[in-house]
C-alpha atoms as a PDB file:
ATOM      1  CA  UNK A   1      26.470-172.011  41.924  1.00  0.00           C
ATOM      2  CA  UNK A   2      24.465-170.299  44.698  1.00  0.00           C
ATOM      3  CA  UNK A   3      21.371-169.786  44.488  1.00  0.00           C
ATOM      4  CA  UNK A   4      19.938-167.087  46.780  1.00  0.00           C
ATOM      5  CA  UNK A   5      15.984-166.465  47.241  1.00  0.00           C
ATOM      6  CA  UNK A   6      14.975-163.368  48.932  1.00  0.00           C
ATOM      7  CA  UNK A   7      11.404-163.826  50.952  1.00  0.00           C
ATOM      8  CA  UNK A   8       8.717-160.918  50.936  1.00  0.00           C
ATOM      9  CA  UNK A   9       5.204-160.117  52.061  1.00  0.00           C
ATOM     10  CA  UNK A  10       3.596-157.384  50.723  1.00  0.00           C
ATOM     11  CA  UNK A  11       6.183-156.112  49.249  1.00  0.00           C
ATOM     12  CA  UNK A  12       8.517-156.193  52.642  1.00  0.00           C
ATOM     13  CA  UNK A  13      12.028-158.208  51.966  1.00  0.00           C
ATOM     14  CA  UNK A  14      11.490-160.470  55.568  1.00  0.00           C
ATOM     15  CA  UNK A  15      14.146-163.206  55.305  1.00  0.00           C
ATOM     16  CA  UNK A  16      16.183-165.487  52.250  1.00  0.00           C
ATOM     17  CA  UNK A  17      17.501-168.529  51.842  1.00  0.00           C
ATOM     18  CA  UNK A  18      21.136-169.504  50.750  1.00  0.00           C
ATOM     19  CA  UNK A  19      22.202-172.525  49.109  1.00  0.00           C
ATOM     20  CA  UNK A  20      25.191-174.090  47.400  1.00  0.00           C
ATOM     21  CA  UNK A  21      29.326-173.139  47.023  1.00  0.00           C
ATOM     22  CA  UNK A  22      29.750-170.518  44.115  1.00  0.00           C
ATOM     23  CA  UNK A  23      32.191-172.237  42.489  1.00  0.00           C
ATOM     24  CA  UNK A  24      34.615-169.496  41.824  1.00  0.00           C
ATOM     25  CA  UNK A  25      37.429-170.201  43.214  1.00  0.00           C
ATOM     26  CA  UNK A  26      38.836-173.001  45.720  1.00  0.00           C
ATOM     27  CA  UNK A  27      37.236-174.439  48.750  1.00  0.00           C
ATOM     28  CA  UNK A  28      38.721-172.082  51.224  1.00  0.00           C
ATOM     29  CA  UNK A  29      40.294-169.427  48.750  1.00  0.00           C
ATOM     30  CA  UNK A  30      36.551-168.425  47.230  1.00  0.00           C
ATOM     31  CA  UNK A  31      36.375-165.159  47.700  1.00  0.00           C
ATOM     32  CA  UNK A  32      33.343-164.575  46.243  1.00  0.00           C
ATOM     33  CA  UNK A  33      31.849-167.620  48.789  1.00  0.00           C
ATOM     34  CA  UNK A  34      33.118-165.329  51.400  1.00  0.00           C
ATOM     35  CA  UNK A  35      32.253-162.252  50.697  1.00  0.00           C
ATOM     36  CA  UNK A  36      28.763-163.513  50.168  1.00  0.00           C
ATOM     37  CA  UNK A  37      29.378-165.396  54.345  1.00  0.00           C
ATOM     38  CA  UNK A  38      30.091-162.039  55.074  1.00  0.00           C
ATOM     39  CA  UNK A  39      27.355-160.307  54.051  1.00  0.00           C
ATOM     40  CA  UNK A  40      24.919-162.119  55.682  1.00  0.00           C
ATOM     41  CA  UNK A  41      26.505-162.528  59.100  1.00  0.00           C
ATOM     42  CA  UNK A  42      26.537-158.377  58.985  1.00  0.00           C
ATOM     43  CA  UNK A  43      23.454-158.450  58.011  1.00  0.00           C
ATOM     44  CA  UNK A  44      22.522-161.166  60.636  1.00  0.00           C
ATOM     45  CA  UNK A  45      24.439-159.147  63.290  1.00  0.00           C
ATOM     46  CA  UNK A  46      23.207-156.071  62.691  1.00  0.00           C
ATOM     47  CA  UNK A  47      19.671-156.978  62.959  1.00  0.00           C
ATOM     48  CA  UNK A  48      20.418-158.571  66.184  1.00  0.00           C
ATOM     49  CA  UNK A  49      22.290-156.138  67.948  1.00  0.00           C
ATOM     50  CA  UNK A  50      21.943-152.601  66.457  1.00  0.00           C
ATOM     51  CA  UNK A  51      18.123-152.991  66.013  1.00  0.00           C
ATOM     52  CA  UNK A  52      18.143-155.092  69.121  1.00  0.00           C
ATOM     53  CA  UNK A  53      15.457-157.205  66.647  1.00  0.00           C
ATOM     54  CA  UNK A  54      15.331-161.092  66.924  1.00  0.00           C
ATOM     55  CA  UNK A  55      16.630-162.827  63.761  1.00  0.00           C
ATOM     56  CA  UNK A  56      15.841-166.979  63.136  1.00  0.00           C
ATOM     57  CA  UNK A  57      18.708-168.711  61.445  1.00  0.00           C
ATOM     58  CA  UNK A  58      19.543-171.825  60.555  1.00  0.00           C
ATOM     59  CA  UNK A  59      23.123-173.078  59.000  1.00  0.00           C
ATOM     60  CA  UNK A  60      23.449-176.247  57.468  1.00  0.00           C
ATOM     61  CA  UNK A  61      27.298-177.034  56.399  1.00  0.00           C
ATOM     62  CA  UNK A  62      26.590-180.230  55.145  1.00  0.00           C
ATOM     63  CA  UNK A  63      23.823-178.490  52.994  1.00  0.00           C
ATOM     64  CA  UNK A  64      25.517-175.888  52.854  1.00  0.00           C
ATOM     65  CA  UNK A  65      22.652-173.924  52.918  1.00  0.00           C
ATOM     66  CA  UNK A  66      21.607-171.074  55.217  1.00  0.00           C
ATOM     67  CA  UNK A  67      17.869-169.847  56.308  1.00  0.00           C
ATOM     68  CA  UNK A  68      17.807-166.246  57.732  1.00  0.00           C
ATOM     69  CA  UNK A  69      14.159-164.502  58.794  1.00  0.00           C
ATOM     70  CA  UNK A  70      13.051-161.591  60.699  1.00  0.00           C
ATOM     71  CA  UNK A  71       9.547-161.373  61.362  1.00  0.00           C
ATOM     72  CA  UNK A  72       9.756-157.905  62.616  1.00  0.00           C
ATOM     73  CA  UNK A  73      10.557-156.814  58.749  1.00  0.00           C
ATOM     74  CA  UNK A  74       6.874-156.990  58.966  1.00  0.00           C
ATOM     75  CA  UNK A  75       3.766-154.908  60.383  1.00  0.00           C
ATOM     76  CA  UNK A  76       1.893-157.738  61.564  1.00  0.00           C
ATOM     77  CA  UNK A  77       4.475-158.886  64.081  1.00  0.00           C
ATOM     78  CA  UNK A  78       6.512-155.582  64.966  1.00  0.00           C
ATOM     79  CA  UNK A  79       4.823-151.779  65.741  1.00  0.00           C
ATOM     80  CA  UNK A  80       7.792-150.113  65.915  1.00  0.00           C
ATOM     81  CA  UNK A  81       8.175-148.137  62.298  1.00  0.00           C
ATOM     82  CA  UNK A  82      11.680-147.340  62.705  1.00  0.00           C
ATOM     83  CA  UNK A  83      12.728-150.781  63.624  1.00  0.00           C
ATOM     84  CA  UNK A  84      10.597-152.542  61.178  1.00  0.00           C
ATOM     85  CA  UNK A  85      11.809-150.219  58.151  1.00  0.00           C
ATOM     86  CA  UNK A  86      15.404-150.950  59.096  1.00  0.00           C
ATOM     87  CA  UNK A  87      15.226-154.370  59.445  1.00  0.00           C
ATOM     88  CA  UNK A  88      13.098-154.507  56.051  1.00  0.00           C
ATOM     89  CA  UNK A  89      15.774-151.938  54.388  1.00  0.00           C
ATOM     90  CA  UNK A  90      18.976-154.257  55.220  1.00  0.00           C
ATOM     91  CA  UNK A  91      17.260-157.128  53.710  1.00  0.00           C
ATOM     92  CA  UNK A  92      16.381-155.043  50.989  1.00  0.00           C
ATOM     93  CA  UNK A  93      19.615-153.641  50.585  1.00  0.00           C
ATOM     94  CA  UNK A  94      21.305-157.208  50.610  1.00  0.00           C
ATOM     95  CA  UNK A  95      18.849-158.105  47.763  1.00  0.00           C
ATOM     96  CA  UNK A  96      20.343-155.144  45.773  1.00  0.00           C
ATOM     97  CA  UNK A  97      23.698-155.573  47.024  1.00  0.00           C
ATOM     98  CA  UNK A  98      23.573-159.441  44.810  1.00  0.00           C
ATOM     99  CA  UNK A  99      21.513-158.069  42.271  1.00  0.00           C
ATOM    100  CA  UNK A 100      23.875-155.715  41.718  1.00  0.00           C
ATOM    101  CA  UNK A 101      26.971-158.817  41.610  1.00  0.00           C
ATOM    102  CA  UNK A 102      24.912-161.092  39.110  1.00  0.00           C
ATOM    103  CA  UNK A 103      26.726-158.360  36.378  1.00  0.00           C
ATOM    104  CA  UNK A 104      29.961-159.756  37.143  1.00  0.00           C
ATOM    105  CA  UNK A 105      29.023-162.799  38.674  1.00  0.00           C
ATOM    106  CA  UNK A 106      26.349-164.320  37.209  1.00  0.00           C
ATOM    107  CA  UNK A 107      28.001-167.959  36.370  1.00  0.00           C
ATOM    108  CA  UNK A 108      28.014-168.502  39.739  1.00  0.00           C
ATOM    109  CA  UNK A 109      25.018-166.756  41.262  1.00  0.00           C
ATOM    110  CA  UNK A 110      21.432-167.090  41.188  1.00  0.00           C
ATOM    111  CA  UNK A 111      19.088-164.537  43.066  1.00  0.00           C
ATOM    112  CA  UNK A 112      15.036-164.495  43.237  1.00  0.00           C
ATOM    113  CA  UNK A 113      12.276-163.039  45.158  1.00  0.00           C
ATOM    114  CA  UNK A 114       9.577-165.225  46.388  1.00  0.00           C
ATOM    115  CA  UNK A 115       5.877-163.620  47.546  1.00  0.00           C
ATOM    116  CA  UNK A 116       5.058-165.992  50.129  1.00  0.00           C
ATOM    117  CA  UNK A 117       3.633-165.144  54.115  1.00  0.00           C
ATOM    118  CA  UNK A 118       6.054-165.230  56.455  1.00  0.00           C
ATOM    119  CA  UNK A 119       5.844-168.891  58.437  1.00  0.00           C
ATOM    120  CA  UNK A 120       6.790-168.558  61.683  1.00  0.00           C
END
């Protein structure tokens, strides 16, 4: 299973952490493993270069777990409304996106939301 908690401060979606194969299919033929890799390297991407926003990541294969934040989701560390809201709204919208998946999926995914400050 993978197990997927989203961060958020004040109600802002800021960051999540992946962790775990989803078991569905094969080690290489998962597509539901994949499609979730995919997801967050748009997401990561996206952040990066069409908001021109700094995203921290870390990937652990091993671990196979995956720590994704971006601070300037949040109004204490970016001014910039337009930024912040998009970089708050993909996060968001990746939180739905699974949400939305745990119908279908739900043997083999776990997803949570976490209040905590963002640790920098």
């Amino acid at each position: 299973m993978t197990k997927i908690v989203f961060f958020r401060s004040g109600g802002v979606f800021y960051g999540f952490e992946e962790q775990g194969h989803t078991g569905y299919g094969e080690a290489g033929e998962d597509i539901l493993c994949a499609a979730i890799s995919s997801m967050t390297m748009l997401l990561i991407n996206t952040i990066e270069v069409a908001y021109a926003s700094r995203v921290d990541y870390e990937i652990e294969d091993g671990d196979t777990r995956i720590r994704v934040c971006a601070k300037s989701a949040l109004p204490e560390y970016e001014s910039d409304d337009y930024k912040r809201y998009a970089v708050s709204g993909i996060m968001m919208g990746y939180y739905c996106q699974l949400s939305d998946m745990l119908e279908e999926y739900g043997d083999y995914l776990d997803v949570s939301v976490q209040d905590k400050p963002y640790e920098g």
